[in-house]
C-alpha atoms as a PDB file:
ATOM      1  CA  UNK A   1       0.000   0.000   0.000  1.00  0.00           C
ATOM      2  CA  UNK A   2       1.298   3.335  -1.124  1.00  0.00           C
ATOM      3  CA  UNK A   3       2.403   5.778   2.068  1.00  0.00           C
ATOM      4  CA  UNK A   4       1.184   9.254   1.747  1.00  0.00           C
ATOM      5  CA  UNK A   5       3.532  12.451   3.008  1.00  0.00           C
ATOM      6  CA  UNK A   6       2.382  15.781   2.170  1.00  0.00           C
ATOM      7  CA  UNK A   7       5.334  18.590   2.927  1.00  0.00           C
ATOM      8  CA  UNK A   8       4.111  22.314   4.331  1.00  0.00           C
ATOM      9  CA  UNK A   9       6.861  24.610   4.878  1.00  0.00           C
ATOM     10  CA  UNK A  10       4.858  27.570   5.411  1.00  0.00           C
ATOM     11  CA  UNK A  11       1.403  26.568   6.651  1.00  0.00           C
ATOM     12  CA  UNK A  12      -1.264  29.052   7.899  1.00  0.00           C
ATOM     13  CA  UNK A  13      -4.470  29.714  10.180  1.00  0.00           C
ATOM     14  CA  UNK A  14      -6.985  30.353   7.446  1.00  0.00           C
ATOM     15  CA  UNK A  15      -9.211  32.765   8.697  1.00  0.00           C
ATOM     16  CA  UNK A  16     -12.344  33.078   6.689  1.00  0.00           C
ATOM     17  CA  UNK A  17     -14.213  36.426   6.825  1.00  0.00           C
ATOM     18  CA  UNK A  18     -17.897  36.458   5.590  1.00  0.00           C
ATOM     19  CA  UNK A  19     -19.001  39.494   4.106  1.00  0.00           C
ATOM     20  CA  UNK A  20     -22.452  40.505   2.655  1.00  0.00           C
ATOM     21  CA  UNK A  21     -20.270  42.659  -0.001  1.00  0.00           C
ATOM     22  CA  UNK A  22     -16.465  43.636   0.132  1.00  0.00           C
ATOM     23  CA  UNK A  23     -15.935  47.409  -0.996  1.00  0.00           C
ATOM     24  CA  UNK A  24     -12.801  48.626  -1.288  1.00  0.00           C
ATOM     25  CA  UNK A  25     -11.929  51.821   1.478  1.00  0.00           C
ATOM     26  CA  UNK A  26     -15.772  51.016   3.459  1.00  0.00           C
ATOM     27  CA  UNK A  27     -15.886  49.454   6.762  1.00  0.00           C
ATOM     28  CA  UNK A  28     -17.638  46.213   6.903  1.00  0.00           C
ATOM     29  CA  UNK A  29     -19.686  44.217   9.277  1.00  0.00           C
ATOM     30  CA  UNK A  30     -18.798  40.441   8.898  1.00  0.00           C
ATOM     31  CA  UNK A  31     -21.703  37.949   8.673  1.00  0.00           C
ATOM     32  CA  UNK A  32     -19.150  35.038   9.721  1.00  0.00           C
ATOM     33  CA  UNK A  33     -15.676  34.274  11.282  1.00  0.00           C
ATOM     34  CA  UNK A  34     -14.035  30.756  10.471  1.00  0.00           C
ATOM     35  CA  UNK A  35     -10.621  29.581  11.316  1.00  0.00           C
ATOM     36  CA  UNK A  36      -9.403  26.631   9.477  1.00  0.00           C
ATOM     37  CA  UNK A  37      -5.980  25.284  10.351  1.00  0.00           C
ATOM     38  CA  UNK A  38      -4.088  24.838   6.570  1.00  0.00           C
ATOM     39  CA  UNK A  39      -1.216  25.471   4.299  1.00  0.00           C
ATOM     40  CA  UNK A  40      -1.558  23.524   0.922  1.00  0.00           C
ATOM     41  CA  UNK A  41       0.021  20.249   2.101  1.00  0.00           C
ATOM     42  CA  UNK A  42      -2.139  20.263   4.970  1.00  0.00           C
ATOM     43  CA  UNK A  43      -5.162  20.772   3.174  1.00  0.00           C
ATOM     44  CA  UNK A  44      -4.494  17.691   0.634  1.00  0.00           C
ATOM     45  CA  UNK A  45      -3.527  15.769   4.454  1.00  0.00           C
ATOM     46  CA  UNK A  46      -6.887  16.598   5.476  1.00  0.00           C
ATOM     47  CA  UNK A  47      -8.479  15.726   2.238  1.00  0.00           C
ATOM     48  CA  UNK A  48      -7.152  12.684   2.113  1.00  0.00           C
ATOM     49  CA  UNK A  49      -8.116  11.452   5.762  1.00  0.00           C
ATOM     50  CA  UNK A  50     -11.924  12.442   5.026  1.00  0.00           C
ATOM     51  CA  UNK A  51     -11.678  10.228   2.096  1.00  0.00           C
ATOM     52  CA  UNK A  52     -10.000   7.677   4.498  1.00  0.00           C
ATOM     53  CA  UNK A  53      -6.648   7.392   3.005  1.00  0.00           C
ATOM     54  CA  UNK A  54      -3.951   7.045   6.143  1.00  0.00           C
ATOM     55  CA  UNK A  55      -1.712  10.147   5.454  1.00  0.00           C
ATOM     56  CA  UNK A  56       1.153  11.557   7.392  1.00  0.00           C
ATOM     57  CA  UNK A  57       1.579  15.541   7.446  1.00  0.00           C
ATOM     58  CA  UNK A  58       4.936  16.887   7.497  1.00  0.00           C
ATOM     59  CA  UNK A  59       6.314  20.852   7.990  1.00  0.00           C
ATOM     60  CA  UNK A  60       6.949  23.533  10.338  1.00  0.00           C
ATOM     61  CA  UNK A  61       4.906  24.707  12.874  1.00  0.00           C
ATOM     62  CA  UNK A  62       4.905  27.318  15.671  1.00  0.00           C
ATOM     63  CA  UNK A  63       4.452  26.345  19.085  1.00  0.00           C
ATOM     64  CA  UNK A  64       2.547  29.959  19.908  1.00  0.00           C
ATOM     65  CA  UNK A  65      -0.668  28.592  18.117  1.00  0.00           C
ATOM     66  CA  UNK A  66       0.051  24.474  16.953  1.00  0.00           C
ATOM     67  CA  UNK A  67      -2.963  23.690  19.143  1.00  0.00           C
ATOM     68  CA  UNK A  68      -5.543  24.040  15.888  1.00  0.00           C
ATOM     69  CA  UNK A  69      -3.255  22.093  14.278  1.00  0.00           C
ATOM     70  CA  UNK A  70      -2.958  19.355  16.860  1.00  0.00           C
ATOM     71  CA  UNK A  71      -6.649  19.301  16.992  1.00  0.00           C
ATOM     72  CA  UNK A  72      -7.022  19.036  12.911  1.00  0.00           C
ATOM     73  CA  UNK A  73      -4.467  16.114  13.348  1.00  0.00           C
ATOM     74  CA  UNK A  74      -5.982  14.340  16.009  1.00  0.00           C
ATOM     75  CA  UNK A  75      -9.367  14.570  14.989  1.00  0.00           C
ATOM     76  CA  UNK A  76      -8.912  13.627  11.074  1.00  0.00           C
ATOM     77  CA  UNK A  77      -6.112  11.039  12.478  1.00  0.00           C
ATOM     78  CA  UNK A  78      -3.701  12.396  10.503  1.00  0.00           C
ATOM     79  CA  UNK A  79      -0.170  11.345  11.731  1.00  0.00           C
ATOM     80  CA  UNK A  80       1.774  14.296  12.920  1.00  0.00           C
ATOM     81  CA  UNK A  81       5.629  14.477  12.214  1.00  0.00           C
ATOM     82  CA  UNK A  82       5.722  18.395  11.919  1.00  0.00           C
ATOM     83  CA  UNK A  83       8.810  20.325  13.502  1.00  0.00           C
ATOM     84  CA  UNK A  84       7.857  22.457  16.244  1.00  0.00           C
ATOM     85  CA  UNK A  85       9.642  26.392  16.424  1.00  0.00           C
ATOM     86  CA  UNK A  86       9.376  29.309  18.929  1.00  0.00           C
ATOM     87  CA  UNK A  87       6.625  31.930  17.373  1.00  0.00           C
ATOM     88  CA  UNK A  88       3.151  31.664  15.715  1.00  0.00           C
ATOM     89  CA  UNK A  89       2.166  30.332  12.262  1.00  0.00           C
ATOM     90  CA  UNK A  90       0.858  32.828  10.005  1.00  0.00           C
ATOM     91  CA  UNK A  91      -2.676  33.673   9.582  1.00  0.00           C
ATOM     92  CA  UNK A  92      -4.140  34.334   6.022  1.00  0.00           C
ATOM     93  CA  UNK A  93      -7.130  36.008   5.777  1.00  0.00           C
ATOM     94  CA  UNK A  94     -10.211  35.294   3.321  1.00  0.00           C
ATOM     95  CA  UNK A  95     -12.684  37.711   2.491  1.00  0.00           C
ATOM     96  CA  UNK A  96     -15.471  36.410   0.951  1.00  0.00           C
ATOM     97  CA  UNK A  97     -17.955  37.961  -0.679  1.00  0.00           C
ATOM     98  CA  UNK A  98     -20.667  36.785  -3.574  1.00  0.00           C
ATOM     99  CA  UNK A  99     -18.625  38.192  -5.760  1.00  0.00           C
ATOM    100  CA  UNK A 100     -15.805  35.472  -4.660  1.00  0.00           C
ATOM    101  CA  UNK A 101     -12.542  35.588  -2.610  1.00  0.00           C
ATOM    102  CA  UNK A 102     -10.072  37.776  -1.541  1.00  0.00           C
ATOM    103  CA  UNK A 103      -6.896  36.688  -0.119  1.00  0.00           C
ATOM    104  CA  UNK A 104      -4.538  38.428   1.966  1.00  0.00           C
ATOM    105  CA  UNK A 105      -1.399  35.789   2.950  1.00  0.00           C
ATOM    106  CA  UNK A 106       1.100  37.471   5.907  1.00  0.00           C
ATOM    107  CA  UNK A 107       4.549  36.415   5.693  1.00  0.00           C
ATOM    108  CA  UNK A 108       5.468  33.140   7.417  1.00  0.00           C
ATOM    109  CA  UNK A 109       7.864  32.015   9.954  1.00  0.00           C
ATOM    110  CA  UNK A 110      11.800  32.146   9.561  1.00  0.00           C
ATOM    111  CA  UNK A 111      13.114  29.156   9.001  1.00  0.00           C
ATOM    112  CA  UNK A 112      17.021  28.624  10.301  1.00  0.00           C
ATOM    113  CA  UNK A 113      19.484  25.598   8.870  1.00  0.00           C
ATOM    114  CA  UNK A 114      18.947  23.642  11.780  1.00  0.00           C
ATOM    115  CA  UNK A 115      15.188  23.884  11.206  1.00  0.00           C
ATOM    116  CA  UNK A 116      15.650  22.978   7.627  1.00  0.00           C
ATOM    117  CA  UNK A 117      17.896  20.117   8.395  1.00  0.00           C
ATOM    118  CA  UNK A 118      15.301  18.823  10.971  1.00  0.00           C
ATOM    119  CA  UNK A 119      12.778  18.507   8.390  1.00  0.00           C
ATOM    120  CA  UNK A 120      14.852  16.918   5.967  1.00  0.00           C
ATOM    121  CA  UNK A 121      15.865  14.478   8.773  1.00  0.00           C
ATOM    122  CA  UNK A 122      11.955  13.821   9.335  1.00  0.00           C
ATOM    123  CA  UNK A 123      12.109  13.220   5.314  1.00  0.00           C
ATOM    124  CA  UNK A 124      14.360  10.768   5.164  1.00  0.00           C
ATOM    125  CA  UNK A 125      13.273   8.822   7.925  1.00  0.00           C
ATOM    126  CA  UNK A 126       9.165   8.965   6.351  1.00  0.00           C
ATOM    127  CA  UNK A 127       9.730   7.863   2.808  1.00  0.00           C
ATOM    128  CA  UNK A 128      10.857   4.945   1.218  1.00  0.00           C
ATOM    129  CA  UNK A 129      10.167   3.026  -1.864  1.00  0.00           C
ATOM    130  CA  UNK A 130       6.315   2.865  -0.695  1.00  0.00           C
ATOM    131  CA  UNK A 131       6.142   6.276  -0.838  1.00  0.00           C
ATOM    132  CA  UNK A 132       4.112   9.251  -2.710  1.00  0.00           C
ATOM    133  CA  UNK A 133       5.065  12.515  -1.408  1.00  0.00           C
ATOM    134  CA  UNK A 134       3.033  15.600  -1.754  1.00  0.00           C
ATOM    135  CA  UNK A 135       5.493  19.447  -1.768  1.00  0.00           C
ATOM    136  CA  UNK A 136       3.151  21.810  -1.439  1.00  0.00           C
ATOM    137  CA  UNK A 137       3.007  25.544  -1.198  1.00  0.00           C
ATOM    138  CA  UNK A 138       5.155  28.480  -0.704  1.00  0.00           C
ATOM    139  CA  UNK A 139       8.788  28.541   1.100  1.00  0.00           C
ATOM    140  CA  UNK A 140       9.064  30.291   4.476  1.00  0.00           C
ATOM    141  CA  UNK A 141      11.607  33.202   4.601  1.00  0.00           C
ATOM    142  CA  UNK A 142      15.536  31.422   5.122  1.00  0.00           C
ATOM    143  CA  UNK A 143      14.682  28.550   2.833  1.00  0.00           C
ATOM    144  CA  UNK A 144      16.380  29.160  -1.094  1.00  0.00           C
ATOM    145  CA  UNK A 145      14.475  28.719  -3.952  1.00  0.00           C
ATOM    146  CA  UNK A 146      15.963  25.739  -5.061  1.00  0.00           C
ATOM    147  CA  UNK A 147      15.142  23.725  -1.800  1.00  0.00           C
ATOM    148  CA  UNK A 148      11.775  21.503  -3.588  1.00  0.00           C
ATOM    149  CA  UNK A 149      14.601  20.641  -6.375  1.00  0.00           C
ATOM    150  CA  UNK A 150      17.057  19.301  -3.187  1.00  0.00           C
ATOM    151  CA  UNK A 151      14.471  17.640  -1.546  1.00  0.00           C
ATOM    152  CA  UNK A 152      12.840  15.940  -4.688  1.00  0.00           C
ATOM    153  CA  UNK A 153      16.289  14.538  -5.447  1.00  0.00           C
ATOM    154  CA  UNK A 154      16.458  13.476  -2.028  1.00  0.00           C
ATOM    155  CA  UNK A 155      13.065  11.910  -1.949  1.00  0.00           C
ATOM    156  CA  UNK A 156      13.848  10.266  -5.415  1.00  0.00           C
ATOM    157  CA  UNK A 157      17.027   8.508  -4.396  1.00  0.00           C
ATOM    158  CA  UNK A 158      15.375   7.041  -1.271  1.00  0.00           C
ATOM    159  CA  UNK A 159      12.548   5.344  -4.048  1.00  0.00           C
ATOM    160  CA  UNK A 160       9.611   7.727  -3.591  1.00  0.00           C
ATOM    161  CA  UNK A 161       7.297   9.311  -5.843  1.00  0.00           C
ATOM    162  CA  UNK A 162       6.975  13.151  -5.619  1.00  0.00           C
ATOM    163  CA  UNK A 163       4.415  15.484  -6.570  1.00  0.00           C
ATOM    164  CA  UNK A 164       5.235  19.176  -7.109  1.00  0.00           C
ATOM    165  CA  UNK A 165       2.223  22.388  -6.397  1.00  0.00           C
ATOM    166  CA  UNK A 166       4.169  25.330  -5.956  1.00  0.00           C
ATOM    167  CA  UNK A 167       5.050  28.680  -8.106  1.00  0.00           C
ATOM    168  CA  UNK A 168       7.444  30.988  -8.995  1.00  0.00           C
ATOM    169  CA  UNK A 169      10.979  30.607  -8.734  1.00  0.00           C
ATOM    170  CA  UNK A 170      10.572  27.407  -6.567  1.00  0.00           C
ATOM    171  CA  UNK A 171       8.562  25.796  -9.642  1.00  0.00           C
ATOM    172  CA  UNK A 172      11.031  27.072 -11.886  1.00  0.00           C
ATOM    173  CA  UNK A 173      13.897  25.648 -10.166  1.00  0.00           C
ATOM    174  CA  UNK A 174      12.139  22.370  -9.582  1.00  0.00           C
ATOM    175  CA  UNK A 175      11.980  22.304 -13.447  1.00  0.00           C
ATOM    176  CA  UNK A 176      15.077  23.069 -14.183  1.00  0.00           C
ATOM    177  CA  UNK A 177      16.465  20.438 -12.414  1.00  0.00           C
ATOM    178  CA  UNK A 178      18.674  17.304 -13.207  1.00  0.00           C
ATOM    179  CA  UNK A 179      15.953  15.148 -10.842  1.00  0.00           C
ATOM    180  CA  UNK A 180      12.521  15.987 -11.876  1.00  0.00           C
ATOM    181  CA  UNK A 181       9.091  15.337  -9.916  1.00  0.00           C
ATOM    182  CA  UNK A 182       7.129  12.421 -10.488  1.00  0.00           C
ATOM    183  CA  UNK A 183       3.996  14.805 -11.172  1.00  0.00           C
ATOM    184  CA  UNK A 184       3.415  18.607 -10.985  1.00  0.00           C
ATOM    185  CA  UNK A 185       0.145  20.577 -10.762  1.00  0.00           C
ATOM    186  CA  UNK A 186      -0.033  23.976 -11.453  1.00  0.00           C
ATOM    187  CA  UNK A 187      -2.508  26.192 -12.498  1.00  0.00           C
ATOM    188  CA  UNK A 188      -2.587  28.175 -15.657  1.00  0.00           C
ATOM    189  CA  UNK A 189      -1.090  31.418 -14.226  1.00  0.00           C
ATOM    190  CA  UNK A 190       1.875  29.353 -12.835  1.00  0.00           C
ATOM    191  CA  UNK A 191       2.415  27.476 -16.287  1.00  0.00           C
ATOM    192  CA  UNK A 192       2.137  30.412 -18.004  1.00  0.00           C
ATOM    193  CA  UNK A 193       4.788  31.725 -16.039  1.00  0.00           C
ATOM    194  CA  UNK A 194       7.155  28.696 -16.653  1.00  0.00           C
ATOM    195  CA  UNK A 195       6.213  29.024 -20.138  1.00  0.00           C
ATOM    196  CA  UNK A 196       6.702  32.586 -20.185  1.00  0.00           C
ATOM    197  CA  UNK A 197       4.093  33.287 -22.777  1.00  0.00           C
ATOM    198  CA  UNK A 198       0.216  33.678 -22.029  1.00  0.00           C
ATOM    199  CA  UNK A 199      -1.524  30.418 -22.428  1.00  0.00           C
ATOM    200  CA  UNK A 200      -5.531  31.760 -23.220  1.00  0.00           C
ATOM    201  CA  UNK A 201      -6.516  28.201 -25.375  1.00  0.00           C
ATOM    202  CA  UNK A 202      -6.884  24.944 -24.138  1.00  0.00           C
ATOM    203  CA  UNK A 203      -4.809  24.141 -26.834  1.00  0.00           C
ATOM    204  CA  UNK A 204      -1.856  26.471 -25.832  1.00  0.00           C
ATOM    205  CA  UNK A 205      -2.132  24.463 -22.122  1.00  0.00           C
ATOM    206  CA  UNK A 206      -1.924  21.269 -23.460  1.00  0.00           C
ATOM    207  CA  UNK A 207       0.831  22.168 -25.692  1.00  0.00           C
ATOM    208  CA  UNK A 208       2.900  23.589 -22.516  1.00  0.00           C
ATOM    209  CA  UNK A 209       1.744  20.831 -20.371  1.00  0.00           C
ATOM    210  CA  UNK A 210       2.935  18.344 -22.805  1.00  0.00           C
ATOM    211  CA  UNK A 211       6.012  19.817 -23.042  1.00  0.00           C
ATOM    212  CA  UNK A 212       6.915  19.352 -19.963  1.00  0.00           C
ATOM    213  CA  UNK A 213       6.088  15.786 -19.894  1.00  0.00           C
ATOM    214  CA  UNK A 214       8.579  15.539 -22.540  1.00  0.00           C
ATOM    215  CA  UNK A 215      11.305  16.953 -20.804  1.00  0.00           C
ATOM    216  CA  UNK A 216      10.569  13.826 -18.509  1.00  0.00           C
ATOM    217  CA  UNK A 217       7.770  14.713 -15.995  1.00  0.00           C
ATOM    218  CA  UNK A 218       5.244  11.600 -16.299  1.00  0.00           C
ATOM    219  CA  UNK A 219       2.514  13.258 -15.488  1.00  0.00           C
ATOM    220  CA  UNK A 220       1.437  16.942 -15.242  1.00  0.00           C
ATOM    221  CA  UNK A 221      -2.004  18.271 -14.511  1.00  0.00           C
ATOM    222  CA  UNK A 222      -3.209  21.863 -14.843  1.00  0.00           C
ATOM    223  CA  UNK A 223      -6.378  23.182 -12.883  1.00  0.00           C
ATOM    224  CA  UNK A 224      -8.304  25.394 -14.688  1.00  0.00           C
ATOM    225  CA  UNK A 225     -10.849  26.824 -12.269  1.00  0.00           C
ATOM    226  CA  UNK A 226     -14.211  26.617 -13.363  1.00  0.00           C
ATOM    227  CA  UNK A 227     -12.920  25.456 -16.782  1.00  0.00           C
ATOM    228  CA  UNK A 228     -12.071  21.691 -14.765  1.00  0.00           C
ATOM    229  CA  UNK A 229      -8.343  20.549 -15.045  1.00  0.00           C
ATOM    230  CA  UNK A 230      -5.796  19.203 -18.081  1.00  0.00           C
ATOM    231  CA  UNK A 231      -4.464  15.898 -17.365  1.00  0.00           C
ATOM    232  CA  UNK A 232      -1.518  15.333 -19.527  1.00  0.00           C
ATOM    233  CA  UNK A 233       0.831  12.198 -18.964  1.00  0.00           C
ATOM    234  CA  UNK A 234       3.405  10.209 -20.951  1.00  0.00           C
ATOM    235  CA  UNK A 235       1.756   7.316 -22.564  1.00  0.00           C
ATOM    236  CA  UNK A 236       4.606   5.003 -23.552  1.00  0.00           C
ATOM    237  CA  UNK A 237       6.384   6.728 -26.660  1.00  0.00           C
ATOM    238  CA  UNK A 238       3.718   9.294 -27.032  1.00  0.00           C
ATOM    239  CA  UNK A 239       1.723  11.188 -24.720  1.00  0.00           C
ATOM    240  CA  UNK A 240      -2.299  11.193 -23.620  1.00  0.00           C
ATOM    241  CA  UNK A 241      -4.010  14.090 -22.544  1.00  0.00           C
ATOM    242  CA  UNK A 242      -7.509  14.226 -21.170  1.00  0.00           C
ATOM    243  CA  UNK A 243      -9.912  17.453 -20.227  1.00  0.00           C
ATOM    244  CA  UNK A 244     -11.842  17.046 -17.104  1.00  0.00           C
ATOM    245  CA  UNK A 245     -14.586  19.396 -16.527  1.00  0.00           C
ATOM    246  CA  UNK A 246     -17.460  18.941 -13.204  1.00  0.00           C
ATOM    247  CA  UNK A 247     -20.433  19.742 -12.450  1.00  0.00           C
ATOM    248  CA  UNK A 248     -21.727  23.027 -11.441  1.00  0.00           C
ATOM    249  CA  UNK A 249     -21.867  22.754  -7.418  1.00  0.00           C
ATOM    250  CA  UNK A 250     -23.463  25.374  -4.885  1.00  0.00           C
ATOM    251  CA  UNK A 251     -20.297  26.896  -3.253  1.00  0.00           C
ATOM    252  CA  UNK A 252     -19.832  27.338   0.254  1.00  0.00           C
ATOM    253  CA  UNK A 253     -15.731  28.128  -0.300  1.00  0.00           C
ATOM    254  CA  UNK A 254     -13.563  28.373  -2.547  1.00  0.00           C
ATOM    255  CA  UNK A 255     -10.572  27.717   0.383  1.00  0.00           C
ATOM    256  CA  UNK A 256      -8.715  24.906  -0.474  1.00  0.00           C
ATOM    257  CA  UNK A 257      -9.967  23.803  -3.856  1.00  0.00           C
ATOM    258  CA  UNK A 258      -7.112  23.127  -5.410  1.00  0.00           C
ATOM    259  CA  UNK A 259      -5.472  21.190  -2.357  1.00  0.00           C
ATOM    260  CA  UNK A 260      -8.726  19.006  -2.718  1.00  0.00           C
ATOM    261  CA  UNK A 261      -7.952  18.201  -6.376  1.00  0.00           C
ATOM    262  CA  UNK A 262      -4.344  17.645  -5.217  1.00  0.00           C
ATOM    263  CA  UNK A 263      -5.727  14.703  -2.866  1.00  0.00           C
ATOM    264  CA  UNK A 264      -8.261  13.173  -4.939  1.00  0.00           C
ATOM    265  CA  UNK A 265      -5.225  12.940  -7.900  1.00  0.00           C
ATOM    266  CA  UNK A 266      -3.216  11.076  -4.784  1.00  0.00           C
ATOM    267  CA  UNK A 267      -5.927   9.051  -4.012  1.00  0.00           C
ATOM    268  CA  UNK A 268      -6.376   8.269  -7.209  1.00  0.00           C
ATOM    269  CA  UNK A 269      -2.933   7.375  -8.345  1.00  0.00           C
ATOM    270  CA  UNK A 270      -2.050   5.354  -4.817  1.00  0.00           C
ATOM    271  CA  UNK A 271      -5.133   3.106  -5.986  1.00  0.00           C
ATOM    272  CA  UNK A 272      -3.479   2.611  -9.367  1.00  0.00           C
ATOM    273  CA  UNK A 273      -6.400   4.232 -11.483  1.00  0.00           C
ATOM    274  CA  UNK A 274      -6.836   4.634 -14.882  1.00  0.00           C
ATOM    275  CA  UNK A 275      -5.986   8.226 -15.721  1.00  0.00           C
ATOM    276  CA  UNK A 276      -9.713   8.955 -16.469  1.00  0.00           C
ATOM    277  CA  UNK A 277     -10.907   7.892 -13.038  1.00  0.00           C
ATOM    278  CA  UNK A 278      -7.804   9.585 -11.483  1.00  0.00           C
ATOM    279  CA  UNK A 279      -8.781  12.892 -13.249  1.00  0.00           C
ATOM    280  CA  UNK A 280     -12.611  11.673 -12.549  1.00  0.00           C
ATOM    281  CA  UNK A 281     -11.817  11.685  -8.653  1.00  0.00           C
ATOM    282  CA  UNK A 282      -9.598  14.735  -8.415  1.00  0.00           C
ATOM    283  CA  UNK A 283     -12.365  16.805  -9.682  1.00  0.00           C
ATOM    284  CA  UNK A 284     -15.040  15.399  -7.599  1.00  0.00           C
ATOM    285  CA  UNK A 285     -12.935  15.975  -4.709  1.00  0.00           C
ATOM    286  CA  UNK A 286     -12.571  19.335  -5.436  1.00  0.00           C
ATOM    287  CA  UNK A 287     -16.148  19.753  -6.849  1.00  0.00           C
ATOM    288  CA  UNK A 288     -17.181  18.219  -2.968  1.00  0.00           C
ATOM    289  CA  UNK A 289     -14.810  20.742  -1.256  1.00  0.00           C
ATOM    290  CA  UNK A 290     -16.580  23.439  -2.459  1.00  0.00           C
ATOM    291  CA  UNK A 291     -19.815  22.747  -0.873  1.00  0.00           C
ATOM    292  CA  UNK A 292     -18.004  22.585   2.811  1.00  0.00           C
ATOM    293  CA  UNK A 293     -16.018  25.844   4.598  1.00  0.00           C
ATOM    294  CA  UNK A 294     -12.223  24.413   4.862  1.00  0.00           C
ATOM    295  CA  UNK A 295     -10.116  21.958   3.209  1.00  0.00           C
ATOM    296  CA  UNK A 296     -13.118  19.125   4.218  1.00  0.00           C
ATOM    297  CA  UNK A 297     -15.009  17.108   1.649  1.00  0.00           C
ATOM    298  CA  UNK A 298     -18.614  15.605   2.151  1.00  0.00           C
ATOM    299  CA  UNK A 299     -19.220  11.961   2.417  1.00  0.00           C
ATOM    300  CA  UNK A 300     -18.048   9.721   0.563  1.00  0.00           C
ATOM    301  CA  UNK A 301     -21.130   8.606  -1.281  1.00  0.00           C
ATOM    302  CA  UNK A 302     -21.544  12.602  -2.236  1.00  0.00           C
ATOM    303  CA  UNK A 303     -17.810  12.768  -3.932  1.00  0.00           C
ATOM    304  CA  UNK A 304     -19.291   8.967  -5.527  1.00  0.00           C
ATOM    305  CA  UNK A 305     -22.121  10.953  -7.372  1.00  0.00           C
ATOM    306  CA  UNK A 306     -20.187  13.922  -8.397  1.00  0.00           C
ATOM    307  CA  UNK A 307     -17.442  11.517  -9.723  1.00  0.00           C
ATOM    308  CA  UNK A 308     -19.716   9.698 -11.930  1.00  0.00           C
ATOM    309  CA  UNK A 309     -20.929  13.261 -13.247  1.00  0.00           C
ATOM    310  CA  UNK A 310     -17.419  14.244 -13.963  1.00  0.00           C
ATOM    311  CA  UNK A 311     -17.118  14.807 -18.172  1.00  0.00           C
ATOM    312  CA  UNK A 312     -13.767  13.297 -19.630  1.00  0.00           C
ATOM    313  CA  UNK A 313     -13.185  14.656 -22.932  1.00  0.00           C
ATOM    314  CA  UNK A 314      -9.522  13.427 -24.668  1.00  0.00           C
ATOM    315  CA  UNK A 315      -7.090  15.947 -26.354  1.00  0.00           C
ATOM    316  CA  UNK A 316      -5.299  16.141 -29.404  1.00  0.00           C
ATOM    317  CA  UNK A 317      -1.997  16.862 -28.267  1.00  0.00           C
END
């Protein structure tokens, strides 16, 4: 059975701010206050232990305010090898409003050597041949861009799996590399960025996607928002691409969205899925996100349905 990791470096209290509208410069009364303990590779952890998929979370977190982490952990049963430092894990704020979400992310704790070599230690001694891990998110102020490259070599040459979700100069790095990830999701604004061109078609994402499988990433998937996801994955001497679009869902919160597709692609790949019902799942988890505040999905016979409504269309590529 395939072990799960998932890697946060610079998690995060989400606090979730209902508004009735959000105007720029007014002074608001909020409807609702939420605080969701996250950070994208905690999200996906939590994802995955809804679905029931034993998951171990790894990171940084600071002992002023761990407790709502602890509590996520111990209540989702999510096994809890995150390093412990003196100060307080950011909060982000959401402001949402019918009109969507805004975001406002504060900077994150400083991370010294001996922090970073503790979590590397924690690596090392987690993963194995059995093992899919999950590096997700942004990298905490004293950690170089080119640390998810290091540590997906590292994880590599131990005999995991890794999947990549992170931007910027940490994606670009990570691509650049002489060890590549297993699988990478980014969204169109972060491909486009690799890419360095603007990617408006379907066909222009495929086309990038694809070319980054053929640089030697097996599979790549790019979320699309609304527009569903690109799954794009070498298929013996060519490549097979498939378009995966859901159902329209009432939304309760867009927090954590794409974490949930994150999970439902791990769940889906540690069953050994066809790509189809891989992309088929990660969209109904992230379809059944939706519906709940924080990174939680509904039951499981609710993700079922949506899964079987899930429209798989495959790309010329």
């Amino acid at each position: 059975m395939t072990r799960i990791l998932t890697l946060t470096l610079n998690p995060a209290i989400d606090r979730t701010v209902t508004l009735d509208r959000l105007v720029p410069g007014a002074v608001h009364r909020a409807r609702a206050l939420r605080d969701d303990a996250g950070g994208k590779g905690v999200n996906v952890a939590s994802c995955l232990a809804d679905w029931g998929v034993p998951v171990t979370a790894a990171g940084v977190l600071g002992t002023g305010n761990a407790a709502a982490f602890e509590a996520l952990f111990a209540v989702k049963s999510i096994a809890d090898r995150c390093l412990r430092v003196a100060g307080e894990t950011r909060t982000n704020l959401k402001l949402v409003d019918p009109a969507g979400t805004t975001d406002v992310n504060l900077p994150g704790l400083a991370l010294a050597p001996t922090d970073l070599a503790a979590v590397r230690a924690v690596l090392r001694d987690a993963a194995g041949p059995d093992t899919l891990a999950v590096l997700a998110g942004s990298l905490p102020a004293g950690a170089g861009p080119d640390l998810y490259a290091d540590l997906t070599a590292e994880l590599k040459a131990a005999g995991a799996r890794v999947l990549l979700d992170a931007s910027g100069p940490p994606l670009a790095a990570a691509l650049a590399a002489d060890t590549l990830p297993d699988i990478v999701k980014p969204n169109r604004h972060e491909l486009e960025e690799w890419a360095g061109r603007p990617l408006p078609a379907l066909a222009d994402v495929v086309g990038a996607a694809t070319d980054l499988v053929r640089r030697g990433i097996p599979l790549v998937v790019v979320s699309l928002g609304e527009d569903g996801a690109v799954f794009v994955r070498r298929d013996g001497a060519g490549v097979q691409a498939l378009h995966a679009l859901a159902p329209a869902v009432a939304v309760a919160s867009t927090v954590g969205a794409g974490d949930a597709l994150v999970a439902g692609l791990v769940a889906g790949l540690s069953a050994d899925l066809a790509l189809a019902d891989t992309a088929r799942l990660a969209l109904a988890f992230a379809a059944g996100k939706l519906t709940r505040a924080g990174a939680n999905l509904p039951a499981r016979a609710e993700v079922e349905a949506i899964a079987k409504a899930i429209e798989i269309r495959p790309l010329p590529n």
